[in-house]
PDB file of N, CA and C in Angstrom:
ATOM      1  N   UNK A   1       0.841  -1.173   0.000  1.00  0.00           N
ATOM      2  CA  UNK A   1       0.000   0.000   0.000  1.00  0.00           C
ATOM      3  C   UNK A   1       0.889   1.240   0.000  1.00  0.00           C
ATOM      4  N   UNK A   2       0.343   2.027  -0.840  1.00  0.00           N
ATOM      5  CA  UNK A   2       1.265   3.540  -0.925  1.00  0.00           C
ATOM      6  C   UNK A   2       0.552   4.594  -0.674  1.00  0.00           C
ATOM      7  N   UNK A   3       1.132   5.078   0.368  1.00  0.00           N
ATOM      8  CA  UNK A   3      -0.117   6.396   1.127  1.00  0.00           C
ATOM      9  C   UNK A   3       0.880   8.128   0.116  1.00  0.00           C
ATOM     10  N   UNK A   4       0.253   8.641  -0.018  1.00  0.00           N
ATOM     11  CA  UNK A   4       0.239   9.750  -0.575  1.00  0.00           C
ATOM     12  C   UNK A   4      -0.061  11.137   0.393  1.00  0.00           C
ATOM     13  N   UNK A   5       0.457  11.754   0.211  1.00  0.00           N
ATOM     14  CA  UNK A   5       0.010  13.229   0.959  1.00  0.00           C
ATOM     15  C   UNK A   5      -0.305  14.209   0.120  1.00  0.00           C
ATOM     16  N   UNK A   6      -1.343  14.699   0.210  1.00  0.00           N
ATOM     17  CA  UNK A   6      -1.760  15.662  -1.035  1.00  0.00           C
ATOM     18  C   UNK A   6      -1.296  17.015  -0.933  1.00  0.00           C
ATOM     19  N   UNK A   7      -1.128  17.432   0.186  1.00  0.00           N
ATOM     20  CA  UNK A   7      -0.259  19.246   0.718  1.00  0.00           C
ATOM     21  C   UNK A   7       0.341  19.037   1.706  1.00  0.00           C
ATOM     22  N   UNK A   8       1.077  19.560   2.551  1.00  0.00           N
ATOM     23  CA  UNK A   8       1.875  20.087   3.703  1.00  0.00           C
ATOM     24  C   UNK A   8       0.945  20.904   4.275  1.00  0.00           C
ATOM     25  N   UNK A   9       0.663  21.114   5.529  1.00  0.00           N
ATOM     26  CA  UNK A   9       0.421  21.455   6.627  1.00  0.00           C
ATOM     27  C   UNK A   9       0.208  22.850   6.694  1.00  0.00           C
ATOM     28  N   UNK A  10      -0.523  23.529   6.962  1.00  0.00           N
ATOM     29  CA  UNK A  10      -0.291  25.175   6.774  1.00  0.00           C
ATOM     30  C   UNK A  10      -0.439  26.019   8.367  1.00  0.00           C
ATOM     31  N   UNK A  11      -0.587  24.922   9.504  1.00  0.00           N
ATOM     32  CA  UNK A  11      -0.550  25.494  10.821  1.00  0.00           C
ATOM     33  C   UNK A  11      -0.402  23.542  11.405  1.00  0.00           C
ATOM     34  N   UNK A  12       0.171  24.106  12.861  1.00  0.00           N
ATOM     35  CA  UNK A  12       0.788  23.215  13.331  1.00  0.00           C
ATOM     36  C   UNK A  12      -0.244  22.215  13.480  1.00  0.00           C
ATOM     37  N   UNK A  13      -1.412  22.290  13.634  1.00  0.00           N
ATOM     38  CA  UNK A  13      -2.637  21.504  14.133  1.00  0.00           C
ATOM     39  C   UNK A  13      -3.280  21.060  13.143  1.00  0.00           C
ATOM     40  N   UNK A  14      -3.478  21.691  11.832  1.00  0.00           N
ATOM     41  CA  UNK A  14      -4.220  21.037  10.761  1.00  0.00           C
ATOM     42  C   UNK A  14      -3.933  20.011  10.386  1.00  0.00           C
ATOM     43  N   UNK A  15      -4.909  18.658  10.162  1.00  0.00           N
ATOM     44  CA  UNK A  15      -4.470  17.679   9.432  1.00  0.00           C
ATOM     45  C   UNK A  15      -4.254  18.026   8.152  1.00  0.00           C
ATOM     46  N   UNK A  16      -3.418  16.354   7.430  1.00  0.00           N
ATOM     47  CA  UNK A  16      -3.115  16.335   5.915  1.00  0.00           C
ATOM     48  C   UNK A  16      -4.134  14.856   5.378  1.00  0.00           C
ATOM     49  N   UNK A  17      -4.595  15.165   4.209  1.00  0.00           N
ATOM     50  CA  UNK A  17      -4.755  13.852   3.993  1.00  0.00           C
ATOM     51  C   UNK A  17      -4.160  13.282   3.297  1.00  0.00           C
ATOM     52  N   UNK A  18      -4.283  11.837   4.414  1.00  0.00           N
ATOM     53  CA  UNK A  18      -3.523  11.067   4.006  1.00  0.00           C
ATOM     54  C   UNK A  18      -3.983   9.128   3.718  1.00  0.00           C
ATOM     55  N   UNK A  19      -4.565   9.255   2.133  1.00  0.00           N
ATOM     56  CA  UNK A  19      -4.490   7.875   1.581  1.00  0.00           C
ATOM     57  C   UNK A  19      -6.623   8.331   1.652  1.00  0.00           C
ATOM     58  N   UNK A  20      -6.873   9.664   1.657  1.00  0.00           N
ATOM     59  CA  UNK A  20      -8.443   9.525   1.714  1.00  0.00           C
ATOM     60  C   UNK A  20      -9.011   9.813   3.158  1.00  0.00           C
ATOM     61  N   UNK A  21      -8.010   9.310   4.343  1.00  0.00           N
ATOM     62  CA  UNK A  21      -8.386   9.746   5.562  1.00  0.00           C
ATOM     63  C   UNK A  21      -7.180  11.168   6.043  1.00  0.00           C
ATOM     64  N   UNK A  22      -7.735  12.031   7.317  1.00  0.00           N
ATOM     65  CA  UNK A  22      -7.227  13.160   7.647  1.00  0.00           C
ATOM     66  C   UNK A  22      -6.625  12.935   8.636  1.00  0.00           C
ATOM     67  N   UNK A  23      -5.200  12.687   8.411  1.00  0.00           N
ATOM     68  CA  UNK A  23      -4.074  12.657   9.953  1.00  0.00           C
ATOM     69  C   UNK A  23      -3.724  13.613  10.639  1.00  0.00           C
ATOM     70  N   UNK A  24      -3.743  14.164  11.877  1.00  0.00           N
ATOM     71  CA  UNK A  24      -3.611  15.224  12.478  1.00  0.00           C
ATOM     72  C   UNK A  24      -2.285  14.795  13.262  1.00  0.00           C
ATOM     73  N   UNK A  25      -1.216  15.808  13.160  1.00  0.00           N
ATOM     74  CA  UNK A  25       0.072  15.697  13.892  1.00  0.00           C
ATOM     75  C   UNK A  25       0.252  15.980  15.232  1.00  0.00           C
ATOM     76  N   UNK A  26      -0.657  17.105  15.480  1.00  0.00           N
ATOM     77  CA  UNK A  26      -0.318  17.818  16.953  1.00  0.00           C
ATOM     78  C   UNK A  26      -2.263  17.732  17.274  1.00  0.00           C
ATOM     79  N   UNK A  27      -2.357  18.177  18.825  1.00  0.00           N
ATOM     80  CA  UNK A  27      -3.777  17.891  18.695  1.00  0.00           C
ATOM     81  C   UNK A  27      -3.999  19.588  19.368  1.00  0.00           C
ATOM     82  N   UNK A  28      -2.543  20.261  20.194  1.00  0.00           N
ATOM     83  CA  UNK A  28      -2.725  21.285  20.422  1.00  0.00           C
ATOM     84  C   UNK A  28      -1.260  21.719  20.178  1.00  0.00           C
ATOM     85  N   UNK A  29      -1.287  23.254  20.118  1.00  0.00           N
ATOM     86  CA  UNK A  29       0.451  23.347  19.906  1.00  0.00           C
ATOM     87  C   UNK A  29       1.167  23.743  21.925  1.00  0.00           C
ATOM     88  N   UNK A  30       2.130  23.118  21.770  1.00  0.00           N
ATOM     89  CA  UNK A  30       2.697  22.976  23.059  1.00  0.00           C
ATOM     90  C   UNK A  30       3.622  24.134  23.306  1.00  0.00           C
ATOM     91  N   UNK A  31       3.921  24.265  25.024  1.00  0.00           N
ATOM     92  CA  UNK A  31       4.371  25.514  25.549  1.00  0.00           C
ATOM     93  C   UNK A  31       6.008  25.397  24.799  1.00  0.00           C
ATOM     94  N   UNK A  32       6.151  26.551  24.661  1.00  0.00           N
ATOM     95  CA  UNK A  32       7.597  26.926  24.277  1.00  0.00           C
ATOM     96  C   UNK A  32       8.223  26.776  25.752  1.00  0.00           C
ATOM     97  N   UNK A  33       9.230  25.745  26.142  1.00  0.00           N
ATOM     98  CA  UNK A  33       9.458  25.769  27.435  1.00  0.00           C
ATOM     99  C   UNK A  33      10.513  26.857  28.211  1.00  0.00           C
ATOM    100  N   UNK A  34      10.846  27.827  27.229  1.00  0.00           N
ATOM    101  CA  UNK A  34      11.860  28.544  27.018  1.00  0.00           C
ATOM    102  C   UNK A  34      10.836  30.267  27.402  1.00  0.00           C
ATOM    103  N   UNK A  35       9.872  30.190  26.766  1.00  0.00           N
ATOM    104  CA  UNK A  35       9.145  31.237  26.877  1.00  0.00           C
ATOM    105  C   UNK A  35       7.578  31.025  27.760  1.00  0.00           C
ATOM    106  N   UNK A  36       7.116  29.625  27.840  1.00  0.00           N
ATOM    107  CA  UNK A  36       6.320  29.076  28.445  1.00  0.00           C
ATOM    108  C   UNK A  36       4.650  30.049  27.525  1.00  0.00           C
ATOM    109  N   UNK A  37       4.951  30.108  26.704  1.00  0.00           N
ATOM    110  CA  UNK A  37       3.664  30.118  25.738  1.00  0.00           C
ATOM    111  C   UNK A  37       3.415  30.008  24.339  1.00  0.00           C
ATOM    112  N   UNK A  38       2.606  29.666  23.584  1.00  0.00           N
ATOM    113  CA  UNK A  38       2.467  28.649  22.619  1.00  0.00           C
ATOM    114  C   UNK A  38       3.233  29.586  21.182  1.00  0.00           C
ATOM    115  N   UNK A  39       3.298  30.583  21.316  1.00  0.00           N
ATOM    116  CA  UNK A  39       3.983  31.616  20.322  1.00  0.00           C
ATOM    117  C   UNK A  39       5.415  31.022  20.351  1.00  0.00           C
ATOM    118  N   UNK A  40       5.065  30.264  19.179  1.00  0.00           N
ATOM    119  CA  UNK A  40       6.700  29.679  18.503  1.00  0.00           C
ATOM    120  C   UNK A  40       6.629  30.420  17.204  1.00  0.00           C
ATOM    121  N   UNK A  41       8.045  30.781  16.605  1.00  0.00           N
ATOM    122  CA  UNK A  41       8.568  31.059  15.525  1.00  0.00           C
ATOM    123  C   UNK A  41       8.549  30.047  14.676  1.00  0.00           C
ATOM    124  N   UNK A  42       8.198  30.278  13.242  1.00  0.00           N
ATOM    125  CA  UNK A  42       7.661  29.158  12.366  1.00  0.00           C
ATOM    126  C   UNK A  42       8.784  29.712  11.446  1.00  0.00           C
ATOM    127  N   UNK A  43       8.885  28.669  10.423  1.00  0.00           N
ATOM    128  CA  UNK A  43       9.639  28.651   9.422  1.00  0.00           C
ATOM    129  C   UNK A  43       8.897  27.500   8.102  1.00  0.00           C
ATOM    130  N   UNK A  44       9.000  27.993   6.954  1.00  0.00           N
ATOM    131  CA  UNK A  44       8.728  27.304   6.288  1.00  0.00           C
ATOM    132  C   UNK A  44       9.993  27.009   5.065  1.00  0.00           C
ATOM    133  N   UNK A  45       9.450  25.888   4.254  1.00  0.00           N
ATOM    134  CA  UNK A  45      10.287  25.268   2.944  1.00  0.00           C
ATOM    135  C   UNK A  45      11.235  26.683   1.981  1.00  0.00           C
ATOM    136  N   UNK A  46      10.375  27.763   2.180  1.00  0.00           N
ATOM    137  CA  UNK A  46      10.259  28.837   1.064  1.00  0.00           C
ATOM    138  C   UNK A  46      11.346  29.833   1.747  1.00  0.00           C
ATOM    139  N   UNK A  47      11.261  29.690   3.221  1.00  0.00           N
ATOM    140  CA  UNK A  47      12.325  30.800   3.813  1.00  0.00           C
ATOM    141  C   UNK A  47      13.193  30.573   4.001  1.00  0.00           C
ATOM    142  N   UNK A  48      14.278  31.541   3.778  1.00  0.00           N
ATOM    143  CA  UNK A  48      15.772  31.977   4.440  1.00  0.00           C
ATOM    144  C   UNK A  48      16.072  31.075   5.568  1.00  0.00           C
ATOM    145  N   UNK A  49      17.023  30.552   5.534  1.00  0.00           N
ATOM    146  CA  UNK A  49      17.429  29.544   6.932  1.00  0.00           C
ATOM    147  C   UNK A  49      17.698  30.814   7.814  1.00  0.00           C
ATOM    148  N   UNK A  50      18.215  31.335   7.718  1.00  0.00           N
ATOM    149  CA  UNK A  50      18.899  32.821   8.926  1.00  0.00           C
ATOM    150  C   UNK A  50      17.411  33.411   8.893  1.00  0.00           C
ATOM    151  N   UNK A  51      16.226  33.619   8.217  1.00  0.00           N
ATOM    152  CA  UNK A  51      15.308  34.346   8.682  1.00  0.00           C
ATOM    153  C   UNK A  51      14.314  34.052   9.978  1.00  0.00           C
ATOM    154  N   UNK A  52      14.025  35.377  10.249  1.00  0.00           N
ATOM    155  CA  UNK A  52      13.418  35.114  11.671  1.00  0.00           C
ATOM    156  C   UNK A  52      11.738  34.915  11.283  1.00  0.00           C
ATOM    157  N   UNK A  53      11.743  35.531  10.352  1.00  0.00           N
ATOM    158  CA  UNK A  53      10.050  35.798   9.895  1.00  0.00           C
ATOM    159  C   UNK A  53       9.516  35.053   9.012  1.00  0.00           C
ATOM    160  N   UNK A  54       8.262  34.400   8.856  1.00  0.00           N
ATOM    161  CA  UNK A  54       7.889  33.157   8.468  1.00  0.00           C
ATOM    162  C   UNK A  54       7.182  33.564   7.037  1.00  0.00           C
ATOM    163  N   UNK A  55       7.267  33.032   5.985  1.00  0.00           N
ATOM    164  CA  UNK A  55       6.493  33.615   4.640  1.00  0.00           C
ATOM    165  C   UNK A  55       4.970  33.308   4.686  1.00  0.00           C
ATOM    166  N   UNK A  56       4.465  32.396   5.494  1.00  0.00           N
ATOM    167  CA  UNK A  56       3.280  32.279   5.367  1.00  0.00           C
ATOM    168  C   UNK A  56       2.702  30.764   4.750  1.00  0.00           C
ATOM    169  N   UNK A  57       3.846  30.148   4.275  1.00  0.00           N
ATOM    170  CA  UNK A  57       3.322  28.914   3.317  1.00  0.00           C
ATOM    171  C   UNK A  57       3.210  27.738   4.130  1.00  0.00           C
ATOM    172  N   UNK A  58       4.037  27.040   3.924  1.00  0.00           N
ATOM    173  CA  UNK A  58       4.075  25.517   4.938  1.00  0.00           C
ATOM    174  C   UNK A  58       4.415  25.546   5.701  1.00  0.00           C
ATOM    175  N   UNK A  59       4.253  24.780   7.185  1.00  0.00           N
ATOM    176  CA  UNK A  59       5.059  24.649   8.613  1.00  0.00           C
ATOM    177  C   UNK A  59       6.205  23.658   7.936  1.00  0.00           C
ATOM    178  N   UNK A  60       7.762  24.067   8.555  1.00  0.00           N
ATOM    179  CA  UNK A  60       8.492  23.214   8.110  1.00  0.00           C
ATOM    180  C   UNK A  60       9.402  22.924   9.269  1.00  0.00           C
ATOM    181  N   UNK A  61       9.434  23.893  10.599  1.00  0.00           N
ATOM    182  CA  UNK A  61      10.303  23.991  11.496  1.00  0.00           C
ATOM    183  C   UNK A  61       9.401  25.058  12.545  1.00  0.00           C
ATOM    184  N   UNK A  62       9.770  24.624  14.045  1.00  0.00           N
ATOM    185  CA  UNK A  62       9.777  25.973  14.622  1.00  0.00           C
ATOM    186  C   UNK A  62      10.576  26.132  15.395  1.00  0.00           C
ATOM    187  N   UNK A  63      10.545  27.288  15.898  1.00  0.00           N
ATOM    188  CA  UNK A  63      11.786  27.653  16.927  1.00  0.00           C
ATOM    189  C   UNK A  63      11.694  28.562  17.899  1.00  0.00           C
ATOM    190  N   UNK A  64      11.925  28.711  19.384  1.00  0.00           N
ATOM    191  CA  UNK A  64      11.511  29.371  20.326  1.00  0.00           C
ATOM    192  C   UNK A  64      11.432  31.442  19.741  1.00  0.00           C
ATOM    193  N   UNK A  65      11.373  31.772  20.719  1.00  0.00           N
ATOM    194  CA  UNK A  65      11.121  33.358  20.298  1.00  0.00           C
ATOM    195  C   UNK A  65      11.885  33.982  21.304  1.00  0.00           C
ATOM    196  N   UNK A  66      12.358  32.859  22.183  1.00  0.00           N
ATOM    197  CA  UNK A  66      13.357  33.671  23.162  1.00  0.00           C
ATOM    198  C   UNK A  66      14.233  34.487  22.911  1.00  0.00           C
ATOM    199  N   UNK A  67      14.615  35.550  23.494  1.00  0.00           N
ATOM    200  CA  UNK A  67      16.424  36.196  23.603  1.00  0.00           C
ATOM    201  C   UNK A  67      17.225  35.422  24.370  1.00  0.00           C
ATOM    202  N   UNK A  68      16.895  34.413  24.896  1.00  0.00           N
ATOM    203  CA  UNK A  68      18.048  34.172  25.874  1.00  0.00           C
ATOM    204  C   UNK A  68      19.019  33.190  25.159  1.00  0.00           C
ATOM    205  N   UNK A  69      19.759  33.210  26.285  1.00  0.00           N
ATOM    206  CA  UNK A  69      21.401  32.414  25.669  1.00  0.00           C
ATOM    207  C   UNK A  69      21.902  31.389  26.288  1.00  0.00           C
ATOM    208  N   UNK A  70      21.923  30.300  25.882  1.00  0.00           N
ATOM    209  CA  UNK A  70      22.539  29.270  26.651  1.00  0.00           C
ATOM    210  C   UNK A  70      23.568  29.242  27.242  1.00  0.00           C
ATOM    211  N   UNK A  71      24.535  28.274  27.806  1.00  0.00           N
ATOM    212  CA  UNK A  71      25.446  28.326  28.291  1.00  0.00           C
ATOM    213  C   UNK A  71      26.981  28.426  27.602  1.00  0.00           C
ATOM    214  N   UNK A  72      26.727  28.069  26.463  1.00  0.00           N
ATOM    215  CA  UNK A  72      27.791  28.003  25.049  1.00  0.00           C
ATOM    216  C   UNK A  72      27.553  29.461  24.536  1.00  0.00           C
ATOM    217  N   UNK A  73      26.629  29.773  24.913  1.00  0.00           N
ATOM    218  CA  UNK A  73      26.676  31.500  24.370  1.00  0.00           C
ATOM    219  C   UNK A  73      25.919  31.466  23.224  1.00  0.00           C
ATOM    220  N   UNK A  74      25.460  30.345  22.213  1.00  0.00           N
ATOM    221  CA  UNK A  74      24.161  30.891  21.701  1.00  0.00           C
ATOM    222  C   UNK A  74      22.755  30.942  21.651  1.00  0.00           C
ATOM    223  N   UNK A  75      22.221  31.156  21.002  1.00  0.00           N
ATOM    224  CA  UNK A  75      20.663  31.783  21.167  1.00  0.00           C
ATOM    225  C   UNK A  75      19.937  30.768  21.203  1.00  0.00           C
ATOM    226  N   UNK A  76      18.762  30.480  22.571  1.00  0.00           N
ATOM    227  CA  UNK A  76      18.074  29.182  22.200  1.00  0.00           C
ATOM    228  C   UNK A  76      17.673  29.690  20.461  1.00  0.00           C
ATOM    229  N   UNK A  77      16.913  30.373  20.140  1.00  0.00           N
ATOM    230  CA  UNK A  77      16.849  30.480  18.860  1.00  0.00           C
ATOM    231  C   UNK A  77      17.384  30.177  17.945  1.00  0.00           C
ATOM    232  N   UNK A  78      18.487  29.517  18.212  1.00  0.00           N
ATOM    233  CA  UNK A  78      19.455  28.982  16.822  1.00  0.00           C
ATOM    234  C   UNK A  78      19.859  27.616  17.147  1.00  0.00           C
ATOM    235  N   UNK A  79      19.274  26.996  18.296  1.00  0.00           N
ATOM    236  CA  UNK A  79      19.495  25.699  18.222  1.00  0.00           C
ATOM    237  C   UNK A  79      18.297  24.459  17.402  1.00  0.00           C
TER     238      UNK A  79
END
Protein backbone atom coordinates (compact mmCIF):
# COMPACT_ATOMS: atom_id res chain seq x y z
CA UNK A 1 0.00 0.00 0.00
CA UNK A 2 1.27 3.54 -0.93
CA UNK A 3 -0.12 6.40 1.13
CA UNK A 4 0.24 9.75 -0.58
CA UNK A 5 0.01 13.23 0.96
CA UNK A 6 -1.76 15.66 -1.04
CA UNK A 7 -0.26 19.25 0.72
CA UNK A 8 1.87 20.09 3.70
CA UNK A 9 0.42 21.45 6.63
CA UNK A 10 -0.29 25.17 6.77
CA UNK A 11 -0.55 25.49 10.82
CA UNK A 12 0.79 23.21 13.33
CA UNK A 13 -2.64 21.50 14.13
CA UNK A 14 -4.22 21.04 10.76
CA UNK A 15 -4.47 17.68 9.43
CA UNK A 16 -3.11 16.34 5.91
CA UNK A 17 -4.75 13.85 3.99
CA UNK A 18 -3.52 11.07 4.01
CA UNK A 19 -4.49 7.88 1.58
CA UNK A 20 -8.44 9.53 1.71
CA UNK A 21 -8.39 9.75 5.56
CA UNK A 22 -7.23 13.16 7.65
CA UNK A 23 -4.07 12.66 9.95
CA UNK A 24 -3.61 15.22 12.48
CA UNK A 25 0.07 15.70 13.89
CA UNK A 26 -0.32 17.82 16.95
CA UNK A 27 -3.78 17.89 18.69
CA UNK A 28 -2.72 21.28 20.42
CA UNK A 29 0.45 23.35 19.91
CA UNK A 30 2.70 22.98 23.06
CA UNK A 31 4.37 25.51 25.55
CA UNK A 32 7.60 26.93 24.28
CA UNK A 33 9.46 25.77 27.43
CA UNK A 34 11.86 28.54 27.02
CA UNK A 35 9.14 31.24 26.88
CA UNK A 36 6.32 29.08 28.44
CA UNK A 37 3.66 30.12 25.74
CA UNK A 38 2.47 28.65 22.62
CA UNK A 39 3.98 31.62 20.32
CA UNK A 40 6.70 29.68 18.50
CA UNK A 41 8.57 31.06 15.52
CA UNK A 42 7.66 29.16 12.37
CA UNK A 43 9.64 28.65 9.42
CA UNK A 44 8.73 27.30 6.29
CA UNK A 45 10.29 25.27 2.94
CA UNK A 46 10.26 28.84 1.06
CA UNK A 47 12.33 30.80 3.81
CA UNK A 48 15.77 31.98 4.44
CA UNK A 49 17.43 29.54 6.93
CA UNK A 50 18.90 32.82 8.93
CA UNK A 51 15.31 34.35 8.68
CA UNK A 52 13.42 35.11 11.67
CA UNK A 53 10.05 35.80 9.89
CA UNK A 54 7.89 33.16 8.47
CA UNK A 55 6.49 33.62 4.64
CA UNK A 56 3.28 32.28 5.37
CA UNK A 57 3.32 28.91 3.32
CA UNK A 58 4.07 25.52 4.94
CA UNK A 59 5.06 24.65 8.61
CA UNK A 60 8.49 23.21 8.11
CA UNK A 61 10.30 23.99 11.50
CA UNK A 62 9.78 25.97 14.62
CA UNK A 63 11.79 27.65 16.93
CA UNK A 64 11.51 29.37 20.33
CA UNK A 65 11.12 33.36 20.30
CA UNK A 66 13.36 33.67 23.16
CA UNK A 67 16.42 36.20 23.60
CA UNK A 68 18.05 34.17 25.87
CA UNK A 69 21.40 32.41 25.67
CA UNK A 70 22.54 29.27 26.65
CA UNK A 71 25.45 28.33 28.29
CA UNK A 72 27.79 28.00 25.05
CA UNK A 73 26.68 31.50 24.37
CA UNK A 74 24.16 30.89 21.70
CA UNK A 75 20.66 31.78 21.17
CA UNK A 76 18.07 29.18 22.20
CA UNK A 77 16.85 30.48 18.86
CA UNK A 78 19.46 28.98 16.82
CA UNK A 79 19.49 25.70 18.22
Amino acid sequence: MQLTVTKTPQTLVDGVDVGGKKVRFLRRIPNDPMTNSTDWGLRSMQDDPASDSWGGQNVFDVFTKSDGTGLDGTKYKDW
